[in-house]
N, C-alpha and C. Protein backbone atom coordinates (compact mmCIF):
# COMPACT_ATOMS: atom_id res chain seq x y z
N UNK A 1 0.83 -1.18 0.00
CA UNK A 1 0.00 0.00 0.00
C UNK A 1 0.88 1.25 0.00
N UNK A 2 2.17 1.36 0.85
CA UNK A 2 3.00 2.16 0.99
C UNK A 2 3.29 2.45 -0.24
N UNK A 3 4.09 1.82 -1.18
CA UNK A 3 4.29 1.85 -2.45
C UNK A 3 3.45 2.67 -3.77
N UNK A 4 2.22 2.02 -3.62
CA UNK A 4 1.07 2.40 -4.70
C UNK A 4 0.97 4.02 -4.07
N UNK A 5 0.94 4.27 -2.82
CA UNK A 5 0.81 5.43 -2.25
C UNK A 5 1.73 6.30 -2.98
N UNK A 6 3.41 6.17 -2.39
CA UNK A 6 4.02 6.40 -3.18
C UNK A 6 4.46 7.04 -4.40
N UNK A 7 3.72 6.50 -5.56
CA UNK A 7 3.74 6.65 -7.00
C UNK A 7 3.00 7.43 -7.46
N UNK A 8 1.62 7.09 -6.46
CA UNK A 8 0.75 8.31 -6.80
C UNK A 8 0.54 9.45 -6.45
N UNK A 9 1.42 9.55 -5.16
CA UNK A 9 1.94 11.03 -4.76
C UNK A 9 2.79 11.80 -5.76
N UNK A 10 3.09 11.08 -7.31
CA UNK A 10 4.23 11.67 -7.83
C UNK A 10 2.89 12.54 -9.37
N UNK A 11 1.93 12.19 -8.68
CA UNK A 11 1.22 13.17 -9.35
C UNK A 11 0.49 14.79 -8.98
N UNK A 12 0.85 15.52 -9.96
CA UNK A 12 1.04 16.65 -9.27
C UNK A 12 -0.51 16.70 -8.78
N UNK A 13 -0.91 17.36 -7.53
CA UNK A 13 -1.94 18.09 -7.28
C UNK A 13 -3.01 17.41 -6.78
N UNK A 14 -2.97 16.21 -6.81
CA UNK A 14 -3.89 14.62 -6.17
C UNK A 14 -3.64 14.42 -5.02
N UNK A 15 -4.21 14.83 -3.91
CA UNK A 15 -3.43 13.83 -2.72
C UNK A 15 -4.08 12.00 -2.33
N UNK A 16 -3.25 11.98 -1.92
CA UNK A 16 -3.42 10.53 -1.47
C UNK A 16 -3.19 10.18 -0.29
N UNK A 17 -3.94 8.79 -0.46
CA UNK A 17 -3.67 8.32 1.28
C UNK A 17 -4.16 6.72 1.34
N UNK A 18 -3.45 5.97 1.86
CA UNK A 18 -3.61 4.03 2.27
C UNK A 18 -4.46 4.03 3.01
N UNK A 19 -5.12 5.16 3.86
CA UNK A 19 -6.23 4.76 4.54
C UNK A 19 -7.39 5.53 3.98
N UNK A 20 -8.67 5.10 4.49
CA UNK A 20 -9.95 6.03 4.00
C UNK A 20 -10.23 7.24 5.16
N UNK A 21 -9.99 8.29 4.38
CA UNK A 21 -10.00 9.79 4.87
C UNK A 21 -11.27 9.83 5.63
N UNK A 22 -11.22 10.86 7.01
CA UNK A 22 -12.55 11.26 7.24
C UNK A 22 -13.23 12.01 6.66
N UNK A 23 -12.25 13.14 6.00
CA UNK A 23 -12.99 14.35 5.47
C UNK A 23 -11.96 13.95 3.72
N UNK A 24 -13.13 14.20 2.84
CA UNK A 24 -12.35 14.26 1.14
C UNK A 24 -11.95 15.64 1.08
N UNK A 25 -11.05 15.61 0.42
CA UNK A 25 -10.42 16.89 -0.25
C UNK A 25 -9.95 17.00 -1.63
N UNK A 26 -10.93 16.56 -2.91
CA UNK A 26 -10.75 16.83 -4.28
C UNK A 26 -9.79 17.41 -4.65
N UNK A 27 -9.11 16.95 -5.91
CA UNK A 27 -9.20 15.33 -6.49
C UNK A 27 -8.20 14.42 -4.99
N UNK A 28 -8.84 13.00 -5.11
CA UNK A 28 -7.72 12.52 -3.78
C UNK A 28 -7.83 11.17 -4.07
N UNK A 29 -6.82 10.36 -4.17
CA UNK A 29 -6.62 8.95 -4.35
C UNK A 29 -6.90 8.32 -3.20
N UNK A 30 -7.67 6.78 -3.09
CA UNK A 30 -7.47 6.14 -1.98
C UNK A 30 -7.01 4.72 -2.18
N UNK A 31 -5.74 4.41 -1.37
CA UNK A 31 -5.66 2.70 -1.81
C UNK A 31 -6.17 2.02 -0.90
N UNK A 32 -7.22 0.86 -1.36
CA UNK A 32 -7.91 0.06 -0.23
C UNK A 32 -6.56 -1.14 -0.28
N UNK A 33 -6.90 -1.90 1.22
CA UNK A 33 -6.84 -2.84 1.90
C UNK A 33 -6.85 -4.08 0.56
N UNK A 34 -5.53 -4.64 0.05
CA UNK A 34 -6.40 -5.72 -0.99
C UNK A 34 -7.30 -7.20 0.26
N UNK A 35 -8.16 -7.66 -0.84
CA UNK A 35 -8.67 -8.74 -0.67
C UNK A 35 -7.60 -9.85 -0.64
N UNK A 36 -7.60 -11.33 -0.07
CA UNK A 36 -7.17 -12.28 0.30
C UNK A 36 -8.10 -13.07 0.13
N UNK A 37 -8.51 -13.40 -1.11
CA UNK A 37 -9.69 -14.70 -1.05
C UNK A 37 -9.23 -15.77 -0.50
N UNK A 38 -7.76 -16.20 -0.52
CA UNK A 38 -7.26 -17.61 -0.62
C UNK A 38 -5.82 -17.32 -0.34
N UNK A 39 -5.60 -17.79 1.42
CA UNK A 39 -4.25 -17.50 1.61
C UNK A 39 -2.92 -18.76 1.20
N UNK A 40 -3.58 -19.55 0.60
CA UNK A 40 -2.71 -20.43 0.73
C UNK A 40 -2.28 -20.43 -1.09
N UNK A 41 -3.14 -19.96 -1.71
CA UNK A 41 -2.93 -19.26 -3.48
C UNK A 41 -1.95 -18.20 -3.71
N UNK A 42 -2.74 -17.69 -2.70
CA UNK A 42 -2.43 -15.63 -2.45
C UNK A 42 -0.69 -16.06 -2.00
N UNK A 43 -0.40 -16.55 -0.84
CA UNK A 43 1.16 -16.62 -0.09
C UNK A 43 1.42 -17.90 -0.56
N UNK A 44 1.73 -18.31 -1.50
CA UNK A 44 2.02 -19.67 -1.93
C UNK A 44 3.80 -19.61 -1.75
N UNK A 45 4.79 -20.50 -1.59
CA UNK A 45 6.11 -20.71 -1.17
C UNK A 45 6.67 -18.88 -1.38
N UNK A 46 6.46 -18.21 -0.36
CA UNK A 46 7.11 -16.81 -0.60
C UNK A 46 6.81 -15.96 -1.59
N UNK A 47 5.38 -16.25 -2.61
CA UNK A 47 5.46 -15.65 -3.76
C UNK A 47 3.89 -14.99 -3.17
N UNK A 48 3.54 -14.07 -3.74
CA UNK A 48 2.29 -13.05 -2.97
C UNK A 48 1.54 -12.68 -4.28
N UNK A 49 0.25 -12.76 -4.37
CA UNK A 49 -0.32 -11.77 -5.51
C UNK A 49 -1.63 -11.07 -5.29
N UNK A 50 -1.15 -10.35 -5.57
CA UNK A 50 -2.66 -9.37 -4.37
C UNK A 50 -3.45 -8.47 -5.37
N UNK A 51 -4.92 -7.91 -5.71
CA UNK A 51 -5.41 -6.97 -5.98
C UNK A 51 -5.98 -5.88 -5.13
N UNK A 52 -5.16 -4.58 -6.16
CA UNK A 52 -5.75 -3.69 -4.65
C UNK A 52 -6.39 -3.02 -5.51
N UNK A 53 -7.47 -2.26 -4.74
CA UNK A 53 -8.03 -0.87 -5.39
C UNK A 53 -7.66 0.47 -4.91
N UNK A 54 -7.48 1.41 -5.93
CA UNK A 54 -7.12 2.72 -6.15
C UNK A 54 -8.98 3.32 -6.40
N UNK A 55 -9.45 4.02 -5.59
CA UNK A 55 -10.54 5.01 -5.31
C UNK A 55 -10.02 6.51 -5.73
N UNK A 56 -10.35 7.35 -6.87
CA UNK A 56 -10.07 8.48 -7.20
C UNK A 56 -11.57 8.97 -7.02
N UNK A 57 -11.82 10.04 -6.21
CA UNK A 57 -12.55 11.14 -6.37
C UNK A 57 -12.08 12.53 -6.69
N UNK A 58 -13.01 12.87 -7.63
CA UNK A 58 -13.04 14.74 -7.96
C UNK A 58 -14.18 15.70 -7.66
N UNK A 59 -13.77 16.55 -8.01
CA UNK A 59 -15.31 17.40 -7.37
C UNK A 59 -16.24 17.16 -8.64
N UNK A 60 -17.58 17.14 -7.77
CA UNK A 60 -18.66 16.95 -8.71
C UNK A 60 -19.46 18.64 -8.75
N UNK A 61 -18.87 19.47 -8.38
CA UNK A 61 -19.45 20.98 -8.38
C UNK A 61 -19.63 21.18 -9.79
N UNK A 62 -18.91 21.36 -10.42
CA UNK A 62 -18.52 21.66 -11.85
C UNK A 62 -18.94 20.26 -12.80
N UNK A 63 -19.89 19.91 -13.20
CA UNK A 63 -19.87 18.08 -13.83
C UNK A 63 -18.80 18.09 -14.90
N UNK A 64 -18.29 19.48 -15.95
CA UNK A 64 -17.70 19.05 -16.79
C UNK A 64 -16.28 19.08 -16.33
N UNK A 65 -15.89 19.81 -15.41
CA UNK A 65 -14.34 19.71 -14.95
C UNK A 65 -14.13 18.53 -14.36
N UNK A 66 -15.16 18.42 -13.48
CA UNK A 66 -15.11 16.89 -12.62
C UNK A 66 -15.10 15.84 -13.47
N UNK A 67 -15.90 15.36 -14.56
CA UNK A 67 -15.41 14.73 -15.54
C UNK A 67 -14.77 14.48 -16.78
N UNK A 68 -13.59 15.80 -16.88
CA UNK A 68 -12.69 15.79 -17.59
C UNK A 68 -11.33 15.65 -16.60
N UNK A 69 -11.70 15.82 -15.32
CA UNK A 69 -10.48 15.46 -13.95
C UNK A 69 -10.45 14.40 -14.44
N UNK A 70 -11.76 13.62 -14.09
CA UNK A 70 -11.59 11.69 -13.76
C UNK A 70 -11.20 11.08 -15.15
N UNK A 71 -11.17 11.86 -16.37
CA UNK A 71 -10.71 11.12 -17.62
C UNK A 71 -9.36 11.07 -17.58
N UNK A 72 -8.41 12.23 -17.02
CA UNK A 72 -7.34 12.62 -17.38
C UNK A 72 -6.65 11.33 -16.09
N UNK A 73 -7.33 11.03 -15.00
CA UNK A 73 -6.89 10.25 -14.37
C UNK A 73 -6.84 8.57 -14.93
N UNK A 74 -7.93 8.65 -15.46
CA UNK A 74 -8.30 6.91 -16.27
C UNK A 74 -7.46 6.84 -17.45
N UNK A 75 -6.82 8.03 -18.18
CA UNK A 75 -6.40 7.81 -19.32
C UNK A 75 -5.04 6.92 -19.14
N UNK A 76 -4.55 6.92 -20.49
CA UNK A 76 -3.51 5.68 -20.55
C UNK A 76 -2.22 6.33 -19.79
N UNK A 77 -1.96 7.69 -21.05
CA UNK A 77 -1.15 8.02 -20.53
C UNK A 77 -1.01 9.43 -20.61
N UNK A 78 -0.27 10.37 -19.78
CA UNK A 78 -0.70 11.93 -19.43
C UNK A 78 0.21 12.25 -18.05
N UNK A 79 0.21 13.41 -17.90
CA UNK A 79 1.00 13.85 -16.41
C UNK A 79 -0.01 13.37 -15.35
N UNK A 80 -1.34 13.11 -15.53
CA UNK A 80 -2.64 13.10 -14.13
C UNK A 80 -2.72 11.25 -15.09
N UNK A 81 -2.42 10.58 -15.27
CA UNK A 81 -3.07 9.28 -15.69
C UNK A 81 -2.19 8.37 -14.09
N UNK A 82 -3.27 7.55 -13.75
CA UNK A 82 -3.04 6.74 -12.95
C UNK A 82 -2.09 5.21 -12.92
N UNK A 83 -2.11 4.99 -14.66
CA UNK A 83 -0.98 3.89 -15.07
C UNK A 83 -0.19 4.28 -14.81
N UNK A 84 0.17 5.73 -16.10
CA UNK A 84 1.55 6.13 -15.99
C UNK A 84 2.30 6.17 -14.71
N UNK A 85 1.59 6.71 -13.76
CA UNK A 85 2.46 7.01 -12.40
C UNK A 85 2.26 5.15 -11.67
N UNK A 86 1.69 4.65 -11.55
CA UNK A 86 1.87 3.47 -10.80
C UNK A 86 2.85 2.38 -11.69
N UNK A 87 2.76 2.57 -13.04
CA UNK A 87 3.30 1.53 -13.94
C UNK A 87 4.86 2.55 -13.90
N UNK A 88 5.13 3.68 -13.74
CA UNK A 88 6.57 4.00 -14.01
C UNK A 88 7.34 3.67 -13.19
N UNK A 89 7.13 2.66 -12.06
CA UNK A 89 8.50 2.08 -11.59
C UNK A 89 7.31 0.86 -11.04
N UNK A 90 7.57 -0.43 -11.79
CA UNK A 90 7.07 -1.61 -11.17
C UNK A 90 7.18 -1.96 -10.36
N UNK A 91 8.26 -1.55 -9.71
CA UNK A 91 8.58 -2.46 -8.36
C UNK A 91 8.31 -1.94 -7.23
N UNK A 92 7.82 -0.64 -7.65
CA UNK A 92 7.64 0.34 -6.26
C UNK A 92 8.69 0.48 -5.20
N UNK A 93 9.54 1.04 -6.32
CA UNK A 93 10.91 1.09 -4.86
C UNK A 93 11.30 -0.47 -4.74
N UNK A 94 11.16 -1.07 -5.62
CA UNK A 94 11.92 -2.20 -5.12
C UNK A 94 11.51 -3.49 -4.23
N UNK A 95 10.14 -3.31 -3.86
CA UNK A 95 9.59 -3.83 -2.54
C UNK A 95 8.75 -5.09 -3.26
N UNK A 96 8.74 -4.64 -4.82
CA UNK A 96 7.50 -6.17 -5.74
C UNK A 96 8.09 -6.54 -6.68
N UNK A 97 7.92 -7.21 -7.32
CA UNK A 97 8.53 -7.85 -8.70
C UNK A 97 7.84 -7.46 -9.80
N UNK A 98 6.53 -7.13 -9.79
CA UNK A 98 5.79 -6.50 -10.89
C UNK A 98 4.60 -5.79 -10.38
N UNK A 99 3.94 -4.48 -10.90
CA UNK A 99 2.73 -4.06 -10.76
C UNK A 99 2.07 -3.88 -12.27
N UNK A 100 1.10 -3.93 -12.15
CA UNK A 100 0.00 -3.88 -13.35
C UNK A 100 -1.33 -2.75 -12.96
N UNK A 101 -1.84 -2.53 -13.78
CA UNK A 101 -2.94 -1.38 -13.56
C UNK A 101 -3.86 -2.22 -14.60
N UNK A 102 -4.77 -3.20 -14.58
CA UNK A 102 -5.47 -3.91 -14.74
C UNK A 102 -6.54 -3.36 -15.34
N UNK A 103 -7.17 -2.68 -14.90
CA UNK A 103 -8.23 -1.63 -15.31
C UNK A 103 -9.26 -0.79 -14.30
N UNK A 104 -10.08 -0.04 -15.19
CA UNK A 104 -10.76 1.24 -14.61
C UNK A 104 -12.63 1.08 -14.50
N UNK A 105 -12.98 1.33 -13.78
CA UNK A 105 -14.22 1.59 -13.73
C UNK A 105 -14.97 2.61 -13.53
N UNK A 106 -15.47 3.45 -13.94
CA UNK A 106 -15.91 4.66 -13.71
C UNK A 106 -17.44 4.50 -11.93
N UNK A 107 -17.49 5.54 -11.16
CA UNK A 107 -18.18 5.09 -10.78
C UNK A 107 -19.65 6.46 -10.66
N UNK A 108 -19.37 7.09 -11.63
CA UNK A 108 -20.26 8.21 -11.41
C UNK A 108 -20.60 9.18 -10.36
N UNK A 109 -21.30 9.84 -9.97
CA UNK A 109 -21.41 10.47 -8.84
C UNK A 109 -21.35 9.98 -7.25
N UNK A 110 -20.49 9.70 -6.89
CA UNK A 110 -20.35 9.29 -5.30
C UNK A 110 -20.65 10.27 -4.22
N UNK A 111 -21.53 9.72 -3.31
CA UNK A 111 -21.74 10.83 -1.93
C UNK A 111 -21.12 10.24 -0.79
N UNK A 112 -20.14 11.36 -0.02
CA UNK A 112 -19.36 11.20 0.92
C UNK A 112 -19.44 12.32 2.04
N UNK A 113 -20.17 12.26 2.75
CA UNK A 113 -20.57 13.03 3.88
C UNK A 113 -21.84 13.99 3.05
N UNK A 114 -22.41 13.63 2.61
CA UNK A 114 -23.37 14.38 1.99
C UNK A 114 -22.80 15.53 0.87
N UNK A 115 -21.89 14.76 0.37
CA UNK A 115 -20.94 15.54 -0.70
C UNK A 115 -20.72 15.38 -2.01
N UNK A 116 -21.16 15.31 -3.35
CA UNK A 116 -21.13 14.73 -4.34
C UNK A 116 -19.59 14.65 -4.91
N UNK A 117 -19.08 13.75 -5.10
CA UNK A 117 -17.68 13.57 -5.97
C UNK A 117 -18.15 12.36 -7.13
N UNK A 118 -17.25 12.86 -8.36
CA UNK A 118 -17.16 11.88 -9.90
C UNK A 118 -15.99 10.62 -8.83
N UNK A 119 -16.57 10.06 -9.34
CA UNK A 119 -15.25 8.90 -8.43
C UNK A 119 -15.09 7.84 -9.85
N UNK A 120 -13.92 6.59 -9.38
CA UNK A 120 -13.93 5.49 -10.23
C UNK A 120 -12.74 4.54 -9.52
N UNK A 121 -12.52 3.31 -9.96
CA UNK A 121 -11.90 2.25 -9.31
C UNK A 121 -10.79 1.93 -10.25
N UNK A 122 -10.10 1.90 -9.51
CA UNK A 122 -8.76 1.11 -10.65
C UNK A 122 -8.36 0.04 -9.76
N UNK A 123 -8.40 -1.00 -10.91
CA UNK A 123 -7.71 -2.64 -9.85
C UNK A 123 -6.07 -2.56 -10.16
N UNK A 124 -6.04 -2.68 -9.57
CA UNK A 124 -4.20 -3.19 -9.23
C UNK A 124 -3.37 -4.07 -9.02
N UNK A 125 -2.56 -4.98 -10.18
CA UNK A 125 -2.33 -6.07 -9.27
C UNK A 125 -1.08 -6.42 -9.12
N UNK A 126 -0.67 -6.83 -8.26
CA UNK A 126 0.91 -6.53 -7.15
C UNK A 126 1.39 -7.95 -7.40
N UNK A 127 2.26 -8.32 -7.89
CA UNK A 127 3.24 -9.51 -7.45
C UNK A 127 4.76 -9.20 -6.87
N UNK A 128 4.35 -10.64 -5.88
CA UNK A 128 6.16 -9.87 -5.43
C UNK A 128 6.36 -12.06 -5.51
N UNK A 129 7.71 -11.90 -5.86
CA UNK A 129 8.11 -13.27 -5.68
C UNK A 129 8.47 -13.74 -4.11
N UNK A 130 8.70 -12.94 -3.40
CA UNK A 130 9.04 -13.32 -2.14
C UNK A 130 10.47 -13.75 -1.46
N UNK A 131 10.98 -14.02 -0.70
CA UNK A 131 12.16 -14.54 -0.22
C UNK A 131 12.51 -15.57 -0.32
């Protein structure tokens, strides 16, 4: 999580954070907690493979800025695209053996404290070979 954090701090003007914020502050990345369906798949002899999700919200004040934010974030590639910055160093510092940016989901208007934000999901998926 440290990592994905990381990378996406290397985008200008997004903040981010590994945990879920009390209060949003547009545009702001969140990396969830991955899932573990199957620990004995998932941690197989030292080797790990995990999907995480990346949560981007923008402001929904403006609908067309807010959804020309969340494009510039989904796009492939751009100074605000979410590959580019997670895919430009795979290893995240060194800590995985590969990351992937799997894909995007848009999620339309999200309410968060009675707050409208454009949001969307990006899956993520982390291999590290292990020790």
């Amino acid at each position: 999580m440290d990592g994905l954090e990381a990378r996406l701090a290397t985008i200008g003007g997004l903040r981010v954070s590994d945990v879920s914020p009390g209060q949003i502050s547009p545009p702001c990345a969140i990396v969830g907690v991955p899932d573990v369906p199957d620990y004995r798949l998932t941690f197989r002899n030292g080797f790990a493979a995990l999907s995480f999700t990346v949560v981007v919200l923008v402001s929904a004040a403006l609908d067309r800025n807010g959804q020309k934010a969340l494009a510039g974030y989904a796009n492939f590639t751009g100074s605000t695209s979410i590959r580019t910055a997670i895919e430009g160093d795979k290893t995240l510092g060194g800590i995985v053996s590969d990351t992937v940016v799997d894909s995007f989901r848009p999620l339309g208007v999200e309410e968060v404290n009675n707050i409208g934000y454009f949001g969307g999901v990006f899956t993520v998926r982390v291999v590290s070979s292990g020790a």
